[in-house]
Protein backbone atom coordinates (compact mmCIF):
# COMPACT_ATOMS: atom_id res chain seq x y z
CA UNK A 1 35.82 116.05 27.97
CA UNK A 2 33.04 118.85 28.71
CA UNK A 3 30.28 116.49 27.47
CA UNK A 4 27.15 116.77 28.60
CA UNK A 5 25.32 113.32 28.74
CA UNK A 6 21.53 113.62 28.20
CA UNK A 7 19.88 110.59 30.07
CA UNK A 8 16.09 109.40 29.74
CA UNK A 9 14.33 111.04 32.80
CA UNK A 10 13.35 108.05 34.16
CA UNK A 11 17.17 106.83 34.49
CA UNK A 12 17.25 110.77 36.17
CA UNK A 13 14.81 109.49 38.66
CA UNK A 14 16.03 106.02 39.54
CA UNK A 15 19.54 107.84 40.22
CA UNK A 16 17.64 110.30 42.41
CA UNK A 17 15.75 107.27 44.63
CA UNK A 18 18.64 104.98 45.04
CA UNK A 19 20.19 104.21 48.23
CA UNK A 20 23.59 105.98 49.26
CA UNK A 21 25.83 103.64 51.31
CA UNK A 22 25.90 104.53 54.77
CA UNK A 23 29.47 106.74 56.87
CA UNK A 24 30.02 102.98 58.32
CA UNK A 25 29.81 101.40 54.51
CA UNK A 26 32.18 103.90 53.05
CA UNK A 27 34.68 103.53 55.75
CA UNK A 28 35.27 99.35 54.80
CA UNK A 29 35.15 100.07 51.02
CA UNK A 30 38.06 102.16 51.87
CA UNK A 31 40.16 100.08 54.60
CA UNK A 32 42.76 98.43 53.61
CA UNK A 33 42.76 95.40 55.64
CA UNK A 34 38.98 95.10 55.26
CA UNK A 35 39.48 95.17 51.59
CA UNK A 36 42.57 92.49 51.60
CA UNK A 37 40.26 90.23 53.80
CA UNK A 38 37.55 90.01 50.98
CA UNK A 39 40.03 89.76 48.37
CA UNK A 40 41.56 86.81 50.73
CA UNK A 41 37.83 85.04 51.15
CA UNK A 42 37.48 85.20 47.73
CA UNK A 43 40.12 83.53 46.36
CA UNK A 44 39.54 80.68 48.63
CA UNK A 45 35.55 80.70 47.29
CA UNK A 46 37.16 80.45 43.80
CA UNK A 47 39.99 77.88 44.98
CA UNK A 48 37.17 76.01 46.11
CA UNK A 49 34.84 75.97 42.97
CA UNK A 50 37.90 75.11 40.73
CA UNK A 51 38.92 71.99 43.17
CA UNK A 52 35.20 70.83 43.27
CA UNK A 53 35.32 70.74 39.19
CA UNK A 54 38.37 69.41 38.66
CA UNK A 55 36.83 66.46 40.97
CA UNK A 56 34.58 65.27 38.26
């Protein structure tokens, strides 16, 4: 498990440039009533999609 990847340097520098989420950002990725509201508000987007085809 000591493998070290070699990447192309320009995936190197990509990594290096992106965005890091924000304190505020981590904090809801980790709550646990933030994250069982989006699980809730998705399942009704998919309930929603799957009524609307069965409707054709």
């Amino acid at each position: 498990m000591n493998e070290v990847l070699e990447f192309d340097p320009g995936i190197m520098e990509r990594i290096a440039v992106a965005p890091l989420p924000t304190k505020k950002t981590l904090k809801a990725r980790k709550n646990v009533f933030v994250q069982l509201w989006r699980l809730i508000g998705i399942n009704i987007r998919m309930l929603k999609v799957i009524a609307a085809s069965h409707h054709r």
